[in-house]
C-alpha atoms as a PDB file:
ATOM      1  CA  UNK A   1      -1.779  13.938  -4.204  1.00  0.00           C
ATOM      2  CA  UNK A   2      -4.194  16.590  -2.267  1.00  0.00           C
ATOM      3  CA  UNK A   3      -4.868  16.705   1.230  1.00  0.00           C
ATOM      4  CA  UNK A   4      -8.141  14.521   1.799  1.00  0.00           C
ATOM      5  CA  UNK A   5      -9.861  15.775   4.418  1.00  0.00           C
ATOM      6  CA  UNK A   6     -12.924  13.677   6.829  1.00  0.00           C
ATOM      7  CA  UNK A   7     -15.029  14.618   9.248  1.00  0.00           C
ATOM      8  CA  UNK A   8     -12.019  13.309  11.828  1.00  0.00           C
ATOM      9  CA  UNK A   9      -9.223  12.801   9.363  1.00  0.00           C
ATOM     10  CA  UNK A  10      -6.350  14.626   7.456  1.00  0.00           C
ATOM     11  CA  UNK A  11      -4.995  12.371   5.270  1.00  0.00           C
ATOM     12  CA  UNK A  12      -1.907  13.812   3.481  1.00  0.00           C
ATOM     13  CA  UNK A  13       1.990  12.666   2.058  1.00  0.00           C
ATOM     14  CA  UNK A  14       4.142  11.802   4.352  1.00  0.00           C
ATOM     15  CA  UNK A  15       6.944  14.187   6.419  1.00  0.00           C
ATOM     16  CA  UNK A  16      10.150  13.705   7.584  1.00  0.00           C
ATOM     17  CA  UNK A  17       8.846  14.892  10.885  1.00  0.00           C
ATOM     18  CA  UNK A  18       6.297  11.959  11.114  1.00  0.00           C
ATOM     19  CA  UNK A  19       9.379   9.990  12.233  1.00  0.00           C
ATOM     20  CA  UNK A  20       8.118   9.445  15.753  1.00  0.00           C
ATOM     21  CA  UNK A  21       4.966   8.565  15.532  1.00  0.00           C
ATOM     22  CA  UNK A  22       5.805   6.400  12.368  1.00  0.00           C
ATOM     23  CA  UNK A  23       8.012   4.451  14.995  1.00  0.00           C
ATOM     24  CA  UNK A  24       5.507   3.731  17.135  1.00  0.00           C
ATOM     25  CA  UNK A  25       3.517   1.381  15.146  1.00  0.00           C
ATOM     26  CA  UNK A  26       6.188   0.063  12.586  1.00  0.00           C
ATOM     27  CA  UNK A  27       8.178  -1.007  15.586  1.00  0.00           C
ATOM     28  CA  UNK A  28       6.083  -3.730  16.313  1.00  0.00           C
ATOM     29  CA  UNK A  29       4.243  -4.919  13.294  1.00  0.00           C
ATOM     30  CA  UNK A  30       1.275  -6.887  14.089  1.00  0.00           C
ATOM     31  CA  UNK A  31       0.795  -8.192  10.807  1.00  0.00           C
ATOM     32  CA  UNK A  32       3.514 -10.444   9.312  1.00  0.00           C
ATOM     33  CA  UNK A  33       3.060  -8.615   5.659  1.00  0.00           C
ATOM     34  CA  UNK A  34       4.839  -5.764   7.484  1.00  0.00           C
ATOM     35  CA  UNK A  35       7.516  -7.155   8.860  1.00  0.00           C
ATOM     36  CA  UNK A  36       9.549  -5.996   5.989  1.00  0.00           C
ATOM     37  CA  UNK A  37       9.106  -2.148   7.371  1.00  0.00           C
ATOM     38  CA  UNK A  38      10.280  -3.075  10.858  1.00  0.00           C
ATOM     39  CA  UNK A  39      12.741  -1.120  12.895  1.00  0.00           C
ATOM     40  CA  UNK A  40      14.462  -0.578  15.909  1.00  0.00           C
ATOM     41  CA  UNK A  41      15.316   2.631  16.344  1.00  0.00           C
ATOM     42  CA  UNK A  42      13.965   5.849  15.941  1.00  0.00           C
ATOM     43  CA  UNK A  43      17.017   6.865  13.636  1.00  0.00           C
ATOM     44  CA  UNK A  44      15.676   4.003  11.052  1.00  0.00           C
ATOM     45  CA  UNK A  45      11.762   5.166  11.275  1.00  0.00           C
ATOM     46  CA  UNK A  46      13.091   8.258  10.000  1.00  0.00           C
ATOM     47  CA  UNK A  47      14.716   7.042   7.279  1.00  0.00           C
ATOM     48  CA  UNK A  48      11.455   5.572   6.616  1.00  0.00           C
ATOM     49  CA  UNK A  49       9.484   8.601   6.905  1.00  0.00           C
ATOM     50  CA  UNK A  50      11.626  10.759   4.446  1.00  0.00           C
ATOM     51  CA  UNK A  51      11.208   7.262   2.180  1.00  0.00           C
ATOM     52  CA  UNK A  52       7.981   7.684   2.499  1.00  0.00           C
ATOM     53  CA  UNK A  53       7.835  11.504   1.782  1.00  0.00           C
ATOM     54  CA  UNK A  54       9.086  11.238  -1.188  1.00  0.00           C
ATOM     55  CA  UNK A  55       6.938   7.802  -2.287  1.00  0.00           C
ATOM     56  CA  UNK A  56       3.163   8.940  -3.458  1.00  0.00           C
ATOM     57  CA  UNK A  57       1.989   5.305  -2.852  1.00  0.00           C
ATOM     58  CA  UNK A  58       2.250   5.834   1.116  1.00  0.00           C
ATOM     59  CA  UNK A  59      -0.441   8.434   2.534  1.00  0.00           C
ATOM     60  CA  UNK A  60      -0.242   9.520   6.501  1.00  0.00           C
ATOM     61  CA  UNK A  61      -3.604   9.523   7.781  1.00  0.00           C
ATOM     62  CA  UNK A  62      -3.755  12.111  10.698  1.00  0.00           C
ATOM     63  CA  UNK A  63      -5.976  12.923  13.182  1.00  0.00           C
ATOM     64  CA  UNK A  64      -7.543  15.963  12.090  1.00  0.00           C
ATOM     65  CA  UNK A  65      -7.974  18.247  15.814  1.00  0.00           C
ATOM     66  CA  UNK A  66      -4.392  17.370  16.957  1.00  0.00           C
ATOM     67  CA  UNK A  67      -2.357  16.183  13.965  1.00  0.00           C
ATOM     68  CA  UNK A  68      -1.058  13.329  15.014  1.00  0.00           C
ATOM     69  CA  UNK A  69       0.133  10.361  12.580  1.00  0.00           C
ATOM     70  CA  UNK A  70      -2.529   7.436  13.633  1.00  0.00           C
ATOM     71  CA  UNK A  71      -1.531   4.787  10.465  1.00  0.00           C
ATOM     72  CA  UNK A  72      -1.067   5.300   6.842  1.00  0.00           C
ATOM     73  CA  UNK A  73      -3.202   4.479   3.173  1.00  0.00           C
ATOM     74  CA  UNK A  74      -1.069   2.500   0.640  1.00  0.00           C
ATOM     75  CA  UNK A  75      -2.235   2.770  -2.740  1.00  0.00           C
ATOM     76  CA  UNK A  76      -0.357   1.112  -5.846  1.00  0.00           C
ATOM     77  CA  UNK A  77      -1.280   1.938  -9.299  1.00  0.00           C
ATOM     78  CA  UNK A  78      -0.958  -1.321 -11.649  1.00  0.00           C
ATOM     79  CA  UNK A  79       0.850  -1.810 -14.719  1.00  0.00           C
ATOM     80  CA  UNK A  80       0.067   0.007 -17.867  1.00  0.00           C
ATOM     81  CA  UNK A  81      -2.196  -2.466 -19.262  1.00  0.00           C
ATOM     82  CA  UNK A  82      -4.423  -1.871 -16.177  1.00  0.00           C
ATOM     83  CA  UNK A  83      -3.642   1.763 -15.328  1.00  0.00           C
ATOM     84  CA  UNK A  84      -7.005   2.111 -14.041  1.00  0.00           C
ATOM     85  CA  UNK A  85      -6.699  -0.642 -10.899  1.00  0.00           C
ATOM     86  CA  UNK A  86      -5.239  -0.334  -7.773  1.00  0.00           C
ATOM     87  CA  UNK A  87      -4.021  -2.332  -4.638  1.00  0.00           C
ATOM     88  CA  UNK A  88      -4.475  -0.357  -2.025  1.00  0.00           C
ATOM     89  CA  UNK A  89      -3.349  -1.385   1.760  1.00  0.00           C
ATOM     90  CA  UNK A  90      -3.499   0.221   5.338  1.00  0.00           C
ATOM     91  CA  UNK A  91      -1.272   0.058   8.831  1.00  0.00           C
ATOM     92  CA  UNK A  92      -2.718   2.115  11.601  1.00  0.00           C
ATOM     93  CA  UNK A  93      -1.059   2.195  15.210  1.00  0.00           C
ATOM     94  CA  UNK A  94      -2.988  -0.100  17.526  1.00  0.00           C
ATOM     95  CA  UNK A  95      -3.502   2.287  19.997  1.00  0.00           C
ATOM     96  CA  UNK A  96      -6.649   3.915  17.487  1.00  0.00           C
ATOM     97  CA  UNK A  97      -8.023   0.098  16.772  1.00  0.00           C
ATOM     98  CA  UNK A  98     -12.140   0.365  17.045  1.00  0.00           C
ATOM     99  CA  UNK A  99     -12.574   3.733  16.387  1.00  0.00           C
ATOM    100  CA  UNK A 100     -13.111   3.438  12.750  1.00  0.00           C
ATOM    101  CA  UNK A 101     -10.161   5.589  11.976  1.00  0.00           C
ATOM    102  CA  UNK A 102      -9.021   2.924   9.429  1.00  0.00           C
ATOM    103  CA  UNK A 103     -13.024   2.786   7.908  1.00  0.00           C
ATOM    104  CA  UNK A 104     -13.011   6.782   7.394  1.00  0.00           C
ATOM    105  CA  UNK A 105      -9.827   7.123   5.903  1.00  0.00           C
ATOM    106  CA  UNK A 106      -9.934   4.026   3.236  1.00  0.00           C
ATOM    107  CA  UNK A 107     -13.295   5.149   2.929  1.00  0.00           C
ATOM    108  CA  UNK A 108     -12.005   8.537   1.850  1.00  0.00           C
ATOM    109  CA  UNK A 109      -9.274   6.856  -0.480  1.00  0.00           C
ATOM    110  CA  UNK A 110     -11.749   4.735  -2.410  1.00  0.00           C
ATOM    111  CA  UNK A 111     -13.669   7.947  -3.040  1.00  0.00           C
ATOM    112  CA  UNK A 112     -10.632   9.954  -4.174  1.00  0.00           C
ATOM    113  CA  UNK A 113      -9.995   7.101  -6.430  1.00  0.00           C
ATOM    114  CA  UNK A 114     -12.849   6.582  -8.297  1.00  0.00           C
ATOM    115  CA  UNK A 115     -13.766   9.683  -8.959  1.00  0.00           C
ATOM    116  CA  UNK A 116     -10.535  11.989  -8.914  1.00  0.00           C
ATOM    117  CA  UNK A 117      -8.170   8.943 -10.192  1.00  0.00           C
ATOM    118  CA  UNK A 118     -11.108   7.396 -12.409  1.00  0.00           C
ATOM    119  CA  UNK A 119     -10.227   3.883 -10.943  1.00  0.00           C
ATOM    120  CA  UNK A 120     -12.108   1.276 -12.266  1.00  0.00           C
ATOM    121  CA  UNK A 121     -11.230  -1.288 -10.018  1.00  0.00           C
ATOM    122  CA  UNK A 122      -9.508  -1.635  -6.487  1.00  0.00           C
ATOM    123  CA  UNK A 123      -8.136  -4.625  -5.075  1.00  0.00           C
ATOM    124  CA  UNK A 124      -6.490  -5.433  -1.612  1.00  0.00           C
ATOM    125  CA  UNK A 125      -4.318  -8.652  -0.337  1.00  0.00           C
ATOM    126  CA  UNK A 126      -4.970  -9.794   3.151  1.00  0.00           C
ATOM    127  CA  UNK A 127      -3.230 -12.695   4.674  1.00  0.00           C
ATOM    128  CA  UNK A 128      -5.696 -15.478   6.008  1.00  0.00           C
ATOM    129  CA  UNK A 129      -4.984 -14.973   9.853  1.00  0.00           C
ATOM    130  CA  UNK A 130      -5.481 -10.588   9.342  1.00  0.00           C
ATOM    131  CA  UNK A 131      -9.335 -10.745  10.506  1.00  0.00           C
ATOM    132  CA  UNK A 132      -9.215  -7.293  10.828  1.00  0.00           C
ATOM    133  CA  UNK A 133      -8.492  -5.980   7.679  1.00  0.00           C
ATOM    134  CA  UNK A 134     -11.113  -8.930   6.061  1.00  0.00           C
ATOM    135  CA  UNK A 135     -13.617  -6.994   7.910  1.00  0.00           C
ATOM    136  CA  UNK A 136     -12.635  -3.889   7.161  1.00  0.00           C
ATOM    137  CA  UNK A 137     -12.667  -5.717   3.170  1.00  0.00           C
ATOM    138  CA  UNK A 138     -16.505  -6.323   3.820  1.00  0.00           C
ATOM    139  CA  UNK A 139     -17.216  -2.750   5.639  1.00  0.00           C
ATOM    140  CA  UNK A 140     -15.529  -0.983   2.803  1.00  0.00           C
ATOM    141  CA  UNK A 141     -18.043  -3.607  -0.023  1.00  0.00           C
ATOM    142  CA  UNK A 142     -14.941  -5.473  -1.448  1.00  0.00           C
ATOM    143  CA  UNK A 143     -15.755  -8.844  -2.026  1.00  0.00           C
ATOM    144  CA  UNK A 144     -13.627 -12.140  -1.693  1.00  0.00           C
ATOM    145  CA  UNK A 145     -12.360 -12.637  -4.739  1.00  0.00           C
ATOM    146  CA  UNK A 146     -10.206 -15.882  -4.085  1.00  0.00           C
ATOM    147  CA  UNK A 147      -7.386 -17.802  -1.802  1.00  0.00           C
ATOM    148  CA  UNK A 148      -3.935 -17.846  -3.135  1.00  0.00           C
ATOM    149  CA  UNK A 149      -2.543 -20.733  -0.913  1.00  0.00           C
ATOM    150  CA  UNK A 150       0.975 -20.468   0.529  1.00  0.00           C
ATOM    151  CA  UNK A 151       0.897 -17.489  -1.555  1.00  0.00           C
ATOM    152  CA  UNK A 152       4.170 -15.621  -0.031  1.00  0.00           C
ATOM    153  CA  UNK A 153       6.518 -15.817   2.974  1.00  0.00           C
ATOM    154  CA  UNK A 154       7.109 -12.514   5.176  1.00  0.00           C
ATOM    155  CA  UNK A 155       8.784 -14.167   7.960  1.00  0.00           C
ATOM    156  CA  UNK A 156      10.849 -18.109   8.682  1.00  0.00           C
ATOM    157  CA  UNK A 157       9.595 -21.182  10.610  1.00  0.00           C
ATOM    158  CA  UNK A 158      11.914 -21.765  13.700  1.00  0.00           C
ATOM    159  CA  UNK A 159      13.628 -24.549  11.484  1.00  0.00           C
ATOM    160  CA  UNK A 160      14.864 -21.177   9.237  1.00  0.00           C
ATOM    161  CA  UNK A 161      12.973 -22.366   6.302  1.00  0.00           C
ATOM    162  CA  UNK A 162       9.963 -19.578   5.026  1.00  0.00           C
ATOM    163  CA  UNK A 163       6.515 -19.351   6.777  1.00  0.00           C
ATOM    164  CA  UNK A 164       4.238 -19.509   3.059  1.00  0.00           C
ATOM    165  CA  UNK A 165       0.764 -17.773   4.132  1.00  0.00           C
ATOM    166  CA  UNK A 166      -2.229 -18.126   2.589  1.00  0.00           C
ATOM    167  CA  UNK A 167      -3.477 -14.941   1.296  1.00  0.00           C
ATOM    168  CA  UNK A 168      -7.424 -13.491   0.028  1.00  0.00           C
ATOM    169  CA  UNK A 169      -7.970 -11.331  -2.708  1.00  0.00           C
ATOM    170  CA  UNK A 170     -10.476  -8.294  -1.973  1.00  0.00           C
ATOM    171  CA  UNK A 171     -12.024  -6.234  -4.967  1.00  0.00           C
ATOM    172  CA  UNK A 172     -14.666  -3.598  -5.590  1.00  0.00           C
ATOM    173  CA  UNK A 173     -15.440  -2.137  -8.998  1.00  0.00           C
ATOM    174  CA  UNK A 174     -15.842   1.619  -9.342  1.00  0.00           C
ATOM    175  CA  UNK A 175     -19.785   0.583 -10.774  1.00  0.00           C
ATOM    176  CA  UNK A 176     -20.435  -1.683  -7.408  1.00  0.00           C
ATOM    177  CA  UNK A 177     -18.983   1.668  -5.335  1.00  0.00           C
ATOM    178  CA  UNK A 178     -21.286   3.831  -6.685  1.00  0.00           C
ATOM    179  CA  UNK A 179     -23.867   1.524  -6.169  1.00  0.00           C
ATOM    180  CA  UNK A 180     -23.074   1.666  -2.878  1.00  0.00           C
ATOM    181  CA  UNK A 181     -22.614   5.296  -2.127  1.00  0.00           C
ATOM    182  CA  UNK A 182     -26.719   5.681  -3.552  1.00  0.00           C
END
């Protein structure tokens, strides 16, 4: 994967070094979905970034006049039957939220995609309470595709019994993209 480079944005693999700034927004997720990457100590986010540096579905998107890690681009390639689709997924640190970091960068991605990867279609799972990344969904032209109810369980009720969320489905095809990018 080649550096992809914005107007404001280097977005790049992952380094061990990104460790600390990694920390500071996996730490405290503020989305349930990624609870799962949560830690505690600095010692554990960099076990996570060296996971990550060696994992080409996890990007580091970095600001591009200082360097510093802001979030990252996740981008999963699907089975062999549909080698040409992708989930894709982003986490950015809250202190950058409204700046459009998170725009610019999956932006960037979706370009890279269709027309370096030849993607044909891209599709992204948002949980029903994430109003955030919906909108960024409808910035970025993905359409609702559907509601999976009670679709998966990232964290327990107080009762210890799983939380099931409900969950949308966001697509684009690479031919509504281009549409868009005319």
């Amino acid at each position: 994967m080649p550096h992809i480079v914005t107007d404001r944005l280097i977005i790049r693999r992952f380094e061990e070094d990104d460790a600390a700034e990694l920390f500071e927004y996996i730490s405290n997720p503020r989305v349930n979905c990624f609870m799962c990457d949560k830690v505690t100590t600095l010692a554990q986010a960099k076990e996570k970034a060296k996971k990550r540096a060696d994992d080409v579905s996890y990007l580091a998107v970095c600001l591009k006049d200082t360097g510093a890690l802001i979030g990252e681009l996740m981008l999963h390639q699907d089975d062999k039957q549909q080698a040409d689709s992708y989930s894709v997924g982003w986490n950015f640190n809250e202190k950058v939220q409204g700046k459009g970091y998170a725009t610019e960068s999956a932006r960037a991605l979706f370009k890279y995609l269709f027309t370096q990867r030849d993607a044909r279609r891209l599709h992204a799972y948002v949980e029903e309470d994430n109003f955030n990344s919906q909108k960024l969904c409808e910035k970025l032209g993905m359409r609702k595709e559907g509601c999976f109810v009670e679709f998966i369980s990232f964290i327990n009720n107080p009762d210890g019994t799983p939380k099931y969320e409900n969950t949308y489905q966001y697509a684009i095809l690479k031919k509504e993209w281009l549409r868009g990018e005319s």
